[in-house]
C-alpha atoms as a PDB file:
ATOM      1  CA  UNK A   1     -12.988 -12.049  19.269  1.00  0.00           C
ATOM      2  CA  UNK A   2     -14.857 -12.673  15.885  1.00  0.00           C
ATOM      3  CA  UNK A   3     -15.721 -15.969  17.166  1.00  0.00           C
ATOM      4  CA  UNK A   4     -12.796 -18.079  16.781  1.00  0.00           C
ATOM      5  CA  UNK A   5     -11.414 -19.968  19.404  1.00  0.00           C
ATOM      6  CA  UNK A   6      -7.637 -20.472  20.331  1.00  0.00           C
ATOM      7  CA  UNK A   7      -7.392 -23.416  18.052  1.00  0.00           C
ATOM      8  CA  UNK A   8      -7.550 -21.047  15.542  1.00  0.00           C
ATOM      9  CA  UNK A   9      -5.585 -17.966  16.471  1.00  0.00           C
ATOM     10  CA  UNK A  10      -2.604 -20.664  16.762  1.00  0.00           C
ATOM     11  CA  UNK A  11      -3.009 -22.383  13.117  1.00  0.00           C
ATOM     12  CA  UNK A  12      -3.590 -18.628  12.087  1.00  0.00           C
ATOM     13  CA  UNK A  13      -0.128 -17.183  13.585  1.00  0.00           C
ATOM     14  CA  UNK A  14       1.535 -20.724  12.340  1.00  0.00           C
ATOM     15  CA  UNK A  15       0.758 -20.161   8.411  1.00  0.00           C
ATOM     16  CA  UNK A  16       1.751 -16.175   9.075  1.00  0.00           C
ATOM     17  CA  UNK A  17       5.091 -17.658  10.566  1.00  0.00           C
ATOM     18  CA  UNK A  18       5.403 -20.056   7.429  1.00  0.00           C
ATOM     19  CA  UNK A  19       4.569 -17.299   4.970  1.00  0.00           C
ATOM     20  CA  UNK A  20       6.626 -14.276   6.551  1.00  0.00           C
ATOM     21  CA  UNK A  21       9.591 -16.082   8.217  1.00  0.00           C
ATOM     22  CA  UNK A  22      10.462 -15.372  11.657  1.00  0.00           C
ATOM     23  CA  UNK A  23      12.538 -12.342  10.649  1.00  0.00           C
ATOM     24  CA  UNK A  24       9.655 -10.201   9.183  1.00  0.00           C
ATOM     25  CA  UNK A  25       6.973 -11.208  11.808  1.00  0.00           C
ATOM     26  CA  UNK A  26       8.336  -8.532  14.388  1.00  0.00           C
ATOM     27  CA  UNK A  27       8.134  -5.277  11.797  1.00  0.00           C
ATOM     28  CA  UNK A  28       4.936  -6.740  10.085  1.00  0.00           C
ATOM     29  CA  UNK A  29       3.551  -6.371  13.921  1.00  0.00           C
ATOM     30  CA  UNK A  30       5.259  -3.298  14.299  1.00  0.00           C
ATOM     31  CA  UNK A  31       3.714  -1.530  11.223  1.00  0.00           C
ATOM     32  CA  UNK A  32       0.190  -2.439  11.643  1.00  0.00           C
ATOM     33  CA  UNK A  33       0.524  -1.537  15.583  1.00  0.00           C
ATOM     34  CA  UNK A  34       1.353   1.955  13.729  1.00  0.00           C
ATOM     35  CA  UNK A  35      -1.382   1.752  11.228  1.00  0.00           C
ATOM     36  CA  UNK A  36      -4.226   0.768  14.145  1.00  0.00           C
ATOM     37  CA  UNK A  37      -2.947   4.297  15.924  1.00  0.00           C
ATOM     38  CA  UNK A  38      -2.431   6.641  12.895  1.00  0.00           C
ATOM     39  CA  UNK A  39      -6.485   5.090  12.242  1.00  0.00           C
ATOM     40  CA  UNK A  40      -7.481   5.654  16.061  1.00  0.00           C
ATOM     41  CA  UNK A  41      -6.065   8.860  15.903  1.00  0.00           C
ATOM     42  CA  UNK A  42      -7.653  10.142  12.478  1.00  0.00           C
ATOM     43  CA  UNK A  43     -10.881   8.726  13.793  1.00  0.00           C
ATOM     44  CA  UNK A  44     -10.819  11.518  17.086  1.00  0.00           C
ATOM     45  CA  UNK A  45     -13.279  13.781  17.098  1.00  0.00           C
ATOM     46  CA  UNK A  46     -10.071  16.096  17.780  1.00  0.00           C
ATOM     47  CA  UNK A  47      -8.101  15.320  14.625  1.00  0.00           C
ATOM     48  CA  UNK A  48      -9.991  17.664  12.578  1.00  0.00           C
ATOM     49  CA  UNK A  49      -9.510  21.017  14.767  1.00  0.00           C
ATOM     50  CA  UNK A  50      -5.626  20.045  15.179  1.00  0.00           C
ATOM     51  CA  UNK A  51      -5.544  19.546  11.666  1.00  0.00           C
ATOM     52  CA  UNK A  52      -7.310  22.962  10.521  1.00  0.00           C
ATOM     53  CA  UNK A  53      -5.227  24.514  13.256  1.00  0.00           C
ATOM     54  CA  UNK A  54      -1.825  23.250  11.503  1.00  0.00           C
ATOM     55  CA  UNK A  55      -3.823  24.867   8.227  1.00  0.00           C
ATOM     56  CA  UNK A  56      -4.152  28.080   9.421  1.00  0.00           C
ATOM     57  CA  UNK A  57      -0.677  28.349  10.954  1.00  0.00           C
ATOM     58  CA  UNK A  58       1.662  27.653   8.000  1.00  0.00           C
ATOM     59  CA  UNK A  59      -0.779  29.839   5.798  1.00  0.00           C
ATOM     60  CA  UNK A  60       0.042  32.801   8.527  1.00  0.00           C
ATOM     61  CA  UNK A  61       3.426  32.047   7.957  1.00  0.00           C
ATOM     62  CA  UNK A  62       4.245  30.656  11.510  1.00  0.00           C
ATOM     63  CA  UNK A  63       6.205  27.475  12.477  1.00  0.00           C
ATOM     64  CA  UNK A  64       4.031  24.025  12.329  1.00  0.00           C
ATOM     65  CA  UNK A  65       4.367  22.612  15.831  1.00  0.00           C
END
């Protein structure tokens, strides 16, 4: 994991608890867990068809799914 050890992943996660406060911590985790999947799922090789499919279907006229 980028080599650090554990030593460091706990004086990293202390400082983002001093800086953040315990309050924020949770929807700071919360939002980049959403950013990593919006990214993962942008990355597909599927995201471009589904997103030329949405194209074509509100230039027929139809509903978006």
């Amino acid at each position: 994991m980028f080599g650090i050890g554990w030593q460091e992943v706990i004086v990293i996660l202390l400082l983002a608890l001093l800086l953040f406060g315990a309050k924020r911590l949770p929807e700071i985790a919360k939002s980049l867990g959403k950013s990593v999947q919006e990214f993962k799922k942008g990355m597909s090789p599927d995201a471009k068809e589904n997103e030329e499919e949405k194209k074509e279907e509100t230039q027929d006229g139809a509903k978006p799914k």
